[in-house]
ModelCIF file with pLDDT and N, C-alpha, C, O atoms, coordinates in Angstrom:
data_MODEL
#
_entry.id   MODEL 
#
_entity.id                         1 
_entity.type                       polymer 
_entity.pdbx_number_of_molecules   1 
#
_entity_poly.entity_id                      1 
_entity_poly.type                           'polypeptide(L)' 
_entity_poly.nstd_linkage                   no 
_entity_poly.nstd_monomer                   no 
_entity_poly.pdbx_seq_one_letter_code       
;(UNK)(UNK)(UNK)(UNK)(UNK)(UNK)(UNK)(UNK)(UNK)(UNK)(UNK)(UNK)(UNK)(UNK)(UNK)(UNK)
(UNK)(UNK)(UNK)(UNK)(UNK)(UNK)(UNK)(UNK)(UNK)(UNK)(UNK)(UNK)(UNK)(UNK)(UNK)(UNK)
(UNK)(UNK)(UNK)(UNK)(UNK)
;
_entity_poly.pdbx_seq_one_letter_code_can   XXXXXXXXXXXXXXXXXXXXXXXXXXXXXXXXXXXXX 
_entity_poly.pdbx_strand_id                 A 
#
loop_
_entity_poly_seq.entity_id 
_entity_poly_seq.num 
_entity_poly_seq.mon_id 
_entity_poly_seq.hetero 
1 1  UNK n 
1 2  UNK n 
1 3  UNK n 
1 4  UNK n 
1 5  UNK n 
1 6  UNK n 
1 7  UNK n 
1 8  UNK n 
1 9  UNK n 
1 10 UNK n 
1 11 UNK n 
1 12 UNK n 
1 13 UNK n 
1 14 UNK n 
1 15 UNK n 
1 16 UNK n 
1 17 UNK n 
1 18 UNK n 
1 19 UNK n 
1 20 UNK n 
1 21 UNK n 
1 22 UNK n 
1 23 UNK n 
1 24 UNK n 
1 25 UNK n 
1 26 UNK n 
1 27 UNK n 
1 28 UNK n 
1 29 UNK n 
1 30 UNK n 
1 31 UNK n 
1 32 UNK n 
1 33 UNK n 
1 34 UNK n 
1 35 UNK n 
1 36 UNK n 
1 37 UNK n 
#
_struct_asym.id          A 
_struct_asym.entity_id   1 
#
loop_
_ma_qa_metric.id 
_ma_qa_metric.mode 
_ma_qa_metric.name 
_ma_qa_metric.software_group_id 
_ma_qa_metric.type 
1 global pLDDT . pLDDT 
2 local  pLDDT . pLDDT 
#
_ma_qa_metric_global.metric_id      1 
_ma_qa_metric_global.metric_value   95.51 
_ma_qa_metric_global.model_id       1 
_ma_qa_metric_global.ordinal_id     1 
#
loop_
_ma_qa_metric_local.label_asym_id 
_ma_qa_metric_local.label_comp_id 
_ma_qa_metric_local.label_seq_id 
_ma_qa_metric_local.metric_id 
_ma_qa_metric_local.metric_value 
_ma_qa_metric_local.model_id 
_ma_qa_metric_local.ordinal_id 
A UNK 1  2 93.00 1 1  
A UNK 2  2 94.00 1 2  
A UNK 3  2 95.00 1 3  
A UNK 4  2 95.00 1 4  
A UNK 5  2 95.00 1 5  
A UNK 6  2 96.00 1 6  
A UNK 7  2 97.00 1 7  
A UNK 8  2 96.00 1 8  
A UNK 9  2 97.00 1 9  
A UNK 10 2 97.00 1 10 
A UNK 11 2 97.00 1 11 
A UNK 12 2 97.00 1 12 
A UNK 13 2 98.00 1 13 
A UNK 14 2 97.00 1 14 
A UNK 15 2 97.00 1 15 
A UNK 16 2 97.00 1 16 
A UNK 17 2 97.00 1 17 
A UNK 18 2 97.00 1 18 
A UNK 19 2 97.00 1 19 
A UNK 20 2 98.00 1 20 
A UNK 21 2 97.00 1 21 
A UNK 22 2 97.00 1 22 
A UNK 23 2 95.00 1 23 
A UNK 24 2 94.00 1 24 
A UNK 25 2 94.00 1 25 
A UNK 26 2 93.00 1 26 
A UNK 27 2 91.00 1 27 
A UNK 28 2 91.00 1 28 
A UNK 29 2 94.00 1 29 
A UNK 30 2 94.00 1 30 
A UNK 31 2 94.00 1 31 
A UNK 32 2 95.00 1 32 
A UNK 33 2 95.00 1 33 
A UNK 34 2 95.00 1 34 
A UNK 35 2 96.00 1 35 
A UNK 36 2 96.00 1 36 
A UNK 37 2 96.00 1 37 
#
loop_
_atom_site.group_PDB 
_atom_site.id 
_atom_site.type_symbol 
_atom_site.label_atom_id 
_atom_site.label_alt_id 
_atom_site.label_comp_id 
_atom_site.label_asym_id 
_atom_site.label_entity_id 
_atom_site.label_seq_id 
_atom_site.pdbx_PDB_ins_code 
_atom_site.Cartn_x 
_atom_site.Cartn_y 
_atom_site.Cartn_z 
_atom_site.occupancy 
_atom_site.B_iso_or_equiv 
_atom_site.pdbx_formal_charge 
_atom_site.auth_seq_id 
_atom_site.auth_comp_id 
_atom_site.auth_asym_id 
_atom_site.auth_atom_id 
_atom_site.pdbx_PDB_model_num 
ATOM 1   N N  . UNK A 1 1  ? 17.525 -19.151 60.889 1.00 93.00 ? 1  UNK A N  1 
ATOM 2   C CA . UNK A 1 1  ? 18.361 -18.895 62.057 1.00 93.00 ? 1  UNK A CA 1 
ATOM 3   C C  . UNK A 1 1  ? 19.772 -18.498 61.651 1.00 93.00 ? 1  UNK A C  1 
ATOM 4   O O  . UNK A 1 1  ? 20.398 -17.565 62.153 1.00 93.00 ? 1  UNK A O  1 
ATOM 5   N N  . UNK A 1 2  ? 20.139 -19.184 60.831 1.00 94.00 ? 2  UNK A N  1 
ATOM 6   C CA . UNK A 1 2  ? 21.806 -18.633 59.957 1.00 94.00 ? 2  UNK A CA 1 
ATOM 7   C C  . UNK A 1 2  ? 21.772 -17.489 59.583 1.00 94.00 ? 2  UNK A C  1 
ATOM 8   O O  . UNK A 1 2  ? 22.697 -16.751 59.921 1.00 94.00 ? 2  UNK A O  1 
ATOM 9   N N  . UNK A 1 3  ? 20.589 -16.929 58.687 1.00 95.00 ? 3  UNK A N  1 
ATOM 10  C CA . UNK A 1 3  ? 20.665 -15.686 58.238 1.00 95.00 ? 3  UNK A CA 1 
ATOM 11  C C  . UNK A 1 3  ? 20.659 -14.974 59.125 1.00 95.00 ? 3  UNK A C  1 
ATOM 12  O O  . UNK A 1 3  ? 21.759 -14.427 59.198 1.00 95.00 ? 3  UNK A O  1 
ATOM 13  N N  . UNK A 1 4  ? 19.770 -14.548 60.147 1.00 95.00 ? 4  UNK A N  1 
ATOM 14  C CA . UNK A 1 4  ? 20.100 -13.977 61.527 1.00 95.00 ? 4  UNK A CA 1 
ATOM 15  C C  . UNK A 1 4  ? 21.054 -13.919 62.230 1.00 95.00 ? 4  UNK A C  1 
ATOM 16  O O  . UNK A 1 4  ? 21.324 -12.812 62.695 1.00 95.00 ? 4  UNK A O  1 
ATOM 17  N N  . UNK A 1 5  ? 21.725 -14.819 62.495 1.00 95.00 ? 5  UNK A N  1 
ATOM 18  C CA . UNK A 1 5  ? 23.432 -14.910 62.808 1.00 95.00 ? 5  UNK A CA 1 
ATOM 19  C C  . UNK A 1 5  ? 24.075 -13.720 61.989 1.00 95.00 ? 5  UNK A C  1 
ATOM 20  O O  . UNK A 1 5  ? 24.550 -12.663 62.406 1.00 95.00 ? 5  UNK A O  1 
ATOM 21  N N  . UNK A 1 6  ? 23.966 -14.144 60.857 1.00 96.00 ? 6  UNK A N  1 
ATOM 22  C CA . UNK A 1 6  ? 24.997 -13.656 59.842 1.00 96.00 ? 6  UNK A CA 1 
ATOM 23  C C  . UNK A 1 6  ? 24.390 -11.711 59.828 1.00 96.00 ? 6  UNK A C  1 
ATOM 24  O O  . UNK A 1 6  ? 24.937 -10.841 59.152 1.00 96.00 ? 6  UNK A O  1 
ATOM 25  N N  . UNK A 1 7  ? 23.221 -11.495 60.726 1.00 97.00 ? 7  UNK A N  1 
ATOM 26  C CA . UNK A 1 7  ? 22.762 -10.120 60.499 1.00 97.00 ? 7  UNK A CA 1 
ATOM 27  C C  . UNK A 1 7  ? 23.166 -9.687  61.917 1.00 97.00 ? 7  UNK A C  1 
ATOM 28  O O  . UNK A 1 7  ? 23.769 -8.632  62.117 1.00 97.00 ? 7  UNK A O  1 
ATOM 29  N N  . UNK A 1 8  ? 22.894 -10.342 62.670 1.00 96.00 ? 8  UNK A N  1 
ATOM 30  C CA . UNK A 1 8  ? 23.817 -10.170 64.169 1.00 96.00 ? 8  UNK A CA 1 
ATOM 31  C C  . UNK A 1 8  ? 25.223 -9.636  63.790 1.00 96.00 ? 8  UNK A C  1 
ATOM 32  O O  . UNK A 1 8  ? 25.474 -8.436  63.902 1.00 96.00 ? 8  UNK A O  1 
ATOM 33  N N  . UNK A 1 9  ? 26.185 -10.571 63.318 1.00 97.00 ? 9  UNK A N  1 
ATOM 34  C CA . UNK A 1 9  ? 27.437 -10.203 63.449 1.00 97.00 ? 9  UNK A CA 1 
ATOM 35  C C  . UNK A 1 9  ? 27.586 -9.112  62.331 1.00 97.00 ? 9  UNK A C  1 
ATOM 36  O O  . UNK A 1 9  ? 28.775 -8.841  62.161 1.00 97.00 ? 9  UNK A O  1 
ATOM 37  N N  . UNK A 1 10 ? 26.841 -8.489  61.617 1.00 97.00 ? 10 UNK A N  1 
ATOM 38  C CA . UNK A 1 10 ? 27.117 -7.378  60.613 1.00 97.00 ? 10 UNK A CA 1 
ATOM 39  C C  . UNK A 1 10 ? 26.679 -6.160  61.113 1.00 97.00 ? 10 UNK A C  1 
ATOM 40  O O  . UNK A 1 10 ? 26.994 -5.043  60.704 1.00 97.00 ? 10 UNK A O  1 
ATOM 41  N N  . UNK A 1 11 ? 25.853 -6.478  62.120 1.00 97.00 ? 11 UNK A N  1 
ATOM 42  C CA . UNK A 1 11 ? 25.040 -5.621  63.320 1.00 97.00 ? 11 UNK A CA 1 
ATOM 43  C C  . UNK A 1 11 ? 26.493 -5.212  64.069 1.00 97.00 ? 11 UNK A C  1 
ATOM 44  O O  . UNK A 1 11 ? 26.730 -4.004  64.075 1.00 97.00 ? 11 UNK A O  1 
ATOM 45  N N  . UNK A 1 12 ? 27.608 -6.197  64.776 1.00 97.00 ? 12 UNK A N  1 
ATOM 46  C CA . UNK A 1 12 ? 28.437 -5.991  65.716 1.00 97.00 ? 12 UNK A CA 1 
ATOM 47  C C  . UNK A 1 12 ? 29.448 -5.276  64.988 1.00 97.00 ? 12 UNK A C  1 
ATOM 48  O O  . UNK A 1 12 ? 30.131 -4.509  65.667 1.00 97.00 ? 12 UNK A O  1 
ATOM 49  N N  . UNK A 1 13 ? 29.697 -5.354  63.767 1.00 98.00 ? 13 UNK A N  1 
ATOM 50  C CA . UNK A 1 13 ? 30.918 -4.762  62.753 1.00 98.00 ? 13 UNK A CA 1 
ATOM 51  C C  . UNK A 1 13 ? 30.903 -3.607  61.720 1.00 98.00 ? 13 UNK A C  1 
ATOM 52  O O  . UNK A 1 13 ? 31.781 -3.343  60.898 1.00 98.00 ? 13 UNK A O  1 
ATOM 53  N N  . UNK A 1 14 ? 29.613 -2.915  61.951 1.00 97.00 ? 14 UNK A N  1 
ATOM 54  C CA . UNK A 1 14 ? 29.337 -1.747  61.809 1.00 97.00 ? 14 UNK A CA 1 
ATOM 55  C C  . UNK A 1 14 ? 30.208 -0.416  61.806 1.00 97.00 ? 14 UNK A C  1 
ATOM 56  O O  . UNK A 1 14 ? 30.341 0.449   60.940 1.00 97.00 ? 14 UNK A O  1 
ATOM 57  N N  . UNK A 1 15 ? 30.840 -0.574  63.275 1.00 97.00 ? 15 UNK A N  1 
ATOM 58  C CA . UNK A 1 15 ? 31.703 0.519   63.824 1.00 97.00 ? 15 UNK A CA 1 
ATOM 59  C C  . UNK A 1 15 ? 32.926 0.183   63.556 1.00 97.00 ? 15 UNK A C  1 
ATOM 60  O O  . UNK A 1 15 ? 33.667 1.026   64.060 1.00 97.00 ? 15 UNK A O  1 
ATOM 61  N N  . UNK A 1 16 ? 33.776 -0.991  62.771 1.00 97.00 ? 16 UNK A N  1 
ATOM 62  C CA . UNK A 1 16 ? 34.880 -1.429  62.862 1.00 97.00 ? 16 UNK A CA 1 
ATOM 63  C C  . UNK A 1 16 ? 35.458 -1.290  64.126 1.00 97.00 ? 16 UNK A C  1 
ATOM 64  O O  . UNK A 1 16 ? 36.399 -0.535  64.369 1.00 97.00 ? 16 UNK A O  1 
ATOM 65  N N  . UNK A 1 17 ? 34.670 -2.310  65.257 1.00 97.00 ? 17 UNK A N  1 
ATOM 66  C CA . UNK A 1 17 ? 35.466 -1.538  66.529 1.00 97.00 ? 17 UNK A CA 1 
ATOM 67  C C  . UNK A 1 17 ? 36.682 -2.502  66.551 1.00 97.00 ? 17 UNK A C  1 
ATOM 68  O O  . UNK A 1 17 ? 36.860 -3.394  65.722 1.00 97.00 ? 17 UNK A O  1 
ATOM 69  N N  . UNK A 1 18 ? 37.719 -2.141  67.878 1.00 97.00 ? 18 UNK A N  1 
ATOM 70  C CA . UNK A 1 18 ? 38.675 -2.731  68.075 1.00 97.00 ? 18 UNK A CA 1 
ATOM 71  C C  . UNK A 1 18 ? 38.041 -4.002  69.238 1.00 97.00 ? 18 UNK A C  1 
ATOM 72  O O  . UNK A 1 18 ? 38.601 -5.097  69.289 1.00 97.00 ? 18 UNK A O  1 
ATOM 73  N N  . UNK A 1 19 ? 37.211 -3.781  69.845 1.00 97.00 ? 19 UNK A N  1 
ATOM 74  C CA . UNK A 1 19 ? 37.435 -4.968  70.639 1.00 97.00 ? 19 UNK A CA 1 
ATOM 75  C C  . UNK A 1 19 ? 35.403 -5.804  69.762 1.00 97.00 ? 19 UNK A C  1 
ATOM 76  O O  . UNK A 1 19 ? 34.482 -5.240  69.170 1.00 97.00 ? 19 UNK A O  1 
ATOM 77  N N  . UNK A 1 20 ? 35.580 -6.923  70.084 1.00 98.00 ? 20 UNK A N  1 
ATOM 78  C CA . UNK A 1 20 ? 34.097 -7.619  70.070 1.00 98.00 ? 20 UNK A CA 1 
ATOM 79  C C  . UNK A 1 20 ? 33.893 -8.720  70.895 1.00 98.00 ? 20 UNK A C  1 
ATOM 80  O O  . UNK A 1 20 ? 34.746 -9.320  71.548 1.00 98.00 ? 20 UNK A O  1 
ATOM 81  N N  . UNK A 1 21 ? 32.845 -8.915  70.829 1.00 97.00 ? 21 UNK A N  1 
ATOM 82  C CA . UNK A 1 21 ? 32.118 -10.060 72.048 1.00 97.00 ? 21 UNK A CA 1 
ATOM 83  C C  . UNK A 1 21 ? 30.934 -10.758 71.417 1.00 97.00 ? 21 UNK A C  1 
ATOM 84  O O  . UNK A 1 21 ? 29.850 -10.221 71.190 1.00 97.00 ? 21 UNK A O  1 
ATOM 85  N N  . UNK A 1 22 ? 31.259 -12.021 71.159 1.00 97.00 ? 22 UNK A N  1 
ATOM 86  C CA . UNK A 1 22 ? 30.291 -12.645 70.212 1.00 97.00 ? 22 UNK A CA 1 
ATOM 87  C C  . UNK A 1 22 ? 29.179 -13.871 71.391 1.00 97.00 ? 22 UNK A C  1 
ATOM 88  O O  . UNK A 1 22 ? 29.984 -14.085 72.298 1.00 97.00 ? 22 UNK A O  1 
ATOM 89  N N  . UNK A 1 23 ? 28.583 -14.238 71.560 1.00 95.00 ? 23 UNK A N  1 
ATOM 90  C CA . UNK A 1 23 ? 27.898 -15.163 72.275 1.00 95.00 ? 23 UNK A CA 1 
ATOM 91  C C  . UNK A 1 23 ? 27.336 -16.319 71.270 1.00 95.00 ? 23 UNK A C  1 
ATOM 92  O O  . UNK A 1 23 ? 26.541 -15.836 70.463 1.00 95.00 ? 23 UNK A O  1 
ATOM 93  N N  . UNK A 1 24 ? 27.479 -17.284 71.159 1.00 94.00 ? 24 UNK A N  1 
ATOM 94  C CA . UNK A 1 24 ? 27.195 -18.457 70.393 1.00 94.00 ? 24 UNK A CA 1 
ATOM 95  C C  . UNK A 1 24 ? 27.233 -17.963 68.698 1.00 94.00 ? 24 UNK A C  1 
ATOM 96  O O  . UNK A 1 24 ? 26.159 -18.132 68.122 1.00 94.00 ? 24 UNK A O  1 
ATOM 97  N N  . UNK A 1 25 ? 28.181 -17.470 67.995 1.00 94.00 ? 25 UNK A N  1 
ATOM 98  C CA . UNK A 1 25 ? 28.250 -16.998 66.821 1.00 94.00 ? 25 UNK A CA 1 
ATOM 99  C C  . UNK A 1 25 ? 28.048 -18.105 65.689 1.00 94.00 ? 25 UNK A C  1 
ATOM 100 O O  . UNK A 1 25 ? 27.740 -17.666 64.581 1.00 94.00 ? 25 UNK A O  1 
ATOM 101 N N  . UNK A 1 26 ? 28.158 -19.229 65.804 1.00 93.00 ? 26 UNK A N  1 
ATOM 102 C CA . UNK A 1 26 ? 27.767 -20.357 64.996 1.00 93.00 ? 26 UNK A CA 1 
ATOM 103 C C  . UNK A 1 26 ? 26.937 -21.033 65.259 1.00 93.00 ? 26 UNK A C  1 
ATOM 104 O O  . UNK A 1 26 ? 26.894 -22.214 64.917 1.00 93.00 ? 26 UNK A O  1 
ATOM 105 N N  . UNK A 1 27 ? 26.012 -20.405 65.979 1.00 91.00 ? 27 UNK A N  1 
ATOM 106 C CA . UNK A 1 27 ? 24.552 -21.441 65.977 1.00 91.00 ? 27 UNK A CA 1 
ATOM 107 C C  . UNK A 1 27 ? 23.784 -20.852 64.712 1.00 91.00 ? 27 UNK A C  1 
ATOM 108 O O  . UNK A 1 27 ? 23.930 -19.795 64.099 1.00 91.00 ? 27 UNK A O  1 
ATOM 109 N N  . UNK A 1 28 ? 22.576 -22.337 64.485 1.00 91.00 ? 28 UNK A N  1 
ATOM 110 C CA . UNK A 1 28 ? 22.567 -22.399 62.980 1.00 91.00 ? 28 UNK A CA 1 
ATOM 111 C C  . UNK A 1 28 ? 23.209 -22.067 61.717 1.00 91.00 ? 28 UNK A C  1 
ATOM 112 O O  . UNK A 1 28 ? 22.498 -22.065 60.713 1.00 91.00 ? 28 UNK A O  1 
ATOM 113 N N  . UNK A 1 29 ? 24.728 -21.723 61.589 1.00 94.00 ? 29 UNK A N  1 
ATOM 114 C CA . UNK A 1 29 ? 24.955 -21.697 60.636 1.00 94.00 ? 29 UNK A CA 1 
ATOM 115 C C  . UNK A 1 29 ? 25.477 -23.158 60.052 1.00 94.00 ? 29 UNK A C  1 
ATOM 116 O O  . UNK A 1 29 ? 26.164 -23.871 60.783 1.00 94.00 ? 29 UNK A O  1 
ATOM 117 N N  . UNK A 1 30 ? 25.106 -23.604 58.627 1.00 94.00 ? 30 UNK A N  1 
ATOM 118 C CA . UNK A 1 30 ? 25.734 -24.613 57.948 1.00 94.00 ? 30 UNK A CA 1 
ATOM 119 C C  . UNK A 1 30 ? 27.015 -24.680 58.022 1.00 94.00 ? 30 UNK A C  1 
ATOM 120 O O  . UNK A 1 30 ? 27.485 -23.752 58.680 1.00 94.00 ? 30 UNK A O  1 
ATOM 121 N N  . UNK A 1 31 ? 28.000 -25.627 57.485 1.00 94.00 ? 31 UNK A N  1 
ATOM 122 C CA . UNK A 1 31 ? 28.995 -26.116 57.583 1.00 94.00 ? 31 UNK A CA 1 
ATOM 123 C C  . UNK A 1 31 ? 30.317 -24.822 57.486 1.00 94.00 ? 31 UNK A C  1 
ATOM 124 O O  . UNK A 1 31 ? 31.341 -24.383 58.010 1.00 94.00 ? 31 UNK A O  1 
ATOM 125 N N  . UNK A 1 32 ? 29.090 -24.635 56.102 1.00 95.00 ? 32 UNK A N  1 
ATOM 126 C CA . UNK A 1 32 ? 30.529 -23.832 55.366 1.00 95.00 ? 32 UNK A CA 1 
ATOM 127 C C  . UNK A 1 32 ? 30.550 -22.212 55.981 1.00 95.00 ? 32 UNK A C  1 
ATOM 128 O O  . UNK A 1 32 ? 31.360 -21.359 55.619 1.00 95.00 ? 32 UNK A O  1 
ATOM 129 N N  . UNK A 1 33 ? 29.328 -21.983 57.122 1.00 95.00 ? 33 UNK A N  1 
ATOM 130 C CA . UNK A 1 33 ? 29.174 -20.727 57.511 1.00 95.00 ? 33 UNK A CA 1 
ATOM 131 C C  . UNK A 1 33 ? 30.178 -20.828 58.752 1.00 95.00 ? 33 UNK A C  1 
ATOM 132 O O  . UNK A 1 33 ? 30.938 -19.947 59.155 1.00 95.00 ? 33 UNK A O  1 
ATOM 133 N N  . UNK A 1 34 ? 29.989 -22.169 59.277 1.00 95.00 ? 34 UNK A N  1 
ATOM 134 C CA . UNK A 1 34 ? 30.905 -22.234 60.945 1.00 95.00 ? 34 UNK A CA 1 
ATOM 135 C C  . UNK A 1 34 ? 32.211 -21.899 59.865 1.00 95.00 ? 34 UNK A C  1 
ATOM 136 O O  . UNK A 1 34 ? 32.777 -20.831 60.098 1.00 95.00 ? 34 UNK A O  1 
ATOM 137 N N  . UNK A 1 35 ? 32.667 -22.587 58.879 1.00 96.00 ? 35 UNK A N  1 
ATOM 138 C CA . UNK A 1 35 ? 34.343 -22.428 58.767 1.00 96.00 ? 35 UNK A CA 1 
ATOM 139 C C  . UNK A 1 35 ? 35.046 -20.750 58.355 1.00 96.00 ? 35 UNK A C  1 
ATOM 140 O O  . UNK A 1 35 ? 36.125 -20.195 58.564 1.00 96.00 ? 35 UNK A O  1 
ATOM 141 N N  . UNK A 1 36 ? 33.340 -20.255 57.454 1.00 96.00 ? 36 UNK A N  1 
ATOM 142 C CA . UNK A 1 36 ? 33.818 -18.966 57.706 1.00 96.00 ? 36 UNK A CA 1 
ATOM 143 C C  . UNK A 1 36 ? 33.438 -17.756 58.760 1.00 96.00 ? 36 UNK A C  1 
ATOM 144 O O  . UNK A 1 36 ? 33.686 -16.562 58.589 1.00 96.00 ? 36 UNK A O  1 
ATOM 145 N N  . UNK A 1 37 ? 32.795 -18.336 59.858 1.00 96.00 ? 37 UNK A N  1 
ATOM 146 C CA . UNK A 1 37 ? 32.720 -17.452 61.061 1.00 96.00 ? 37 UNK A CA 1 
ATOM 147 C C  . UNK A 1 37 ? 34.261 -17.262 61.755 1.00 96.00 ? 37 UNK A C  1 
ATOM 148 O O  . UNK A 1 37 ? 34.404 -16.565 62.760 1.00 96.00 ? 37 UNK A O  1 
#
């Protein structure tokens, strides 16, 4: 489920856009993934 997260938000940052919209961006990630989300 973390790794998926982490392919989601590389999915959203693709375009370097200026604006984003994340919906639960730290579910399943481990500790050290929430501190670097």
């Amino acid at each position: 489920l973390g790794m998926g997260q982490r392919l989601g938000i590389a999915a959203a940052l693709l375009g370097d856009p200026p604006t984003l919209i994340f919906d639960e961006p730290v579910n399943g990630l481990d500790p050290e993934g929430i501190i670097w989300a």
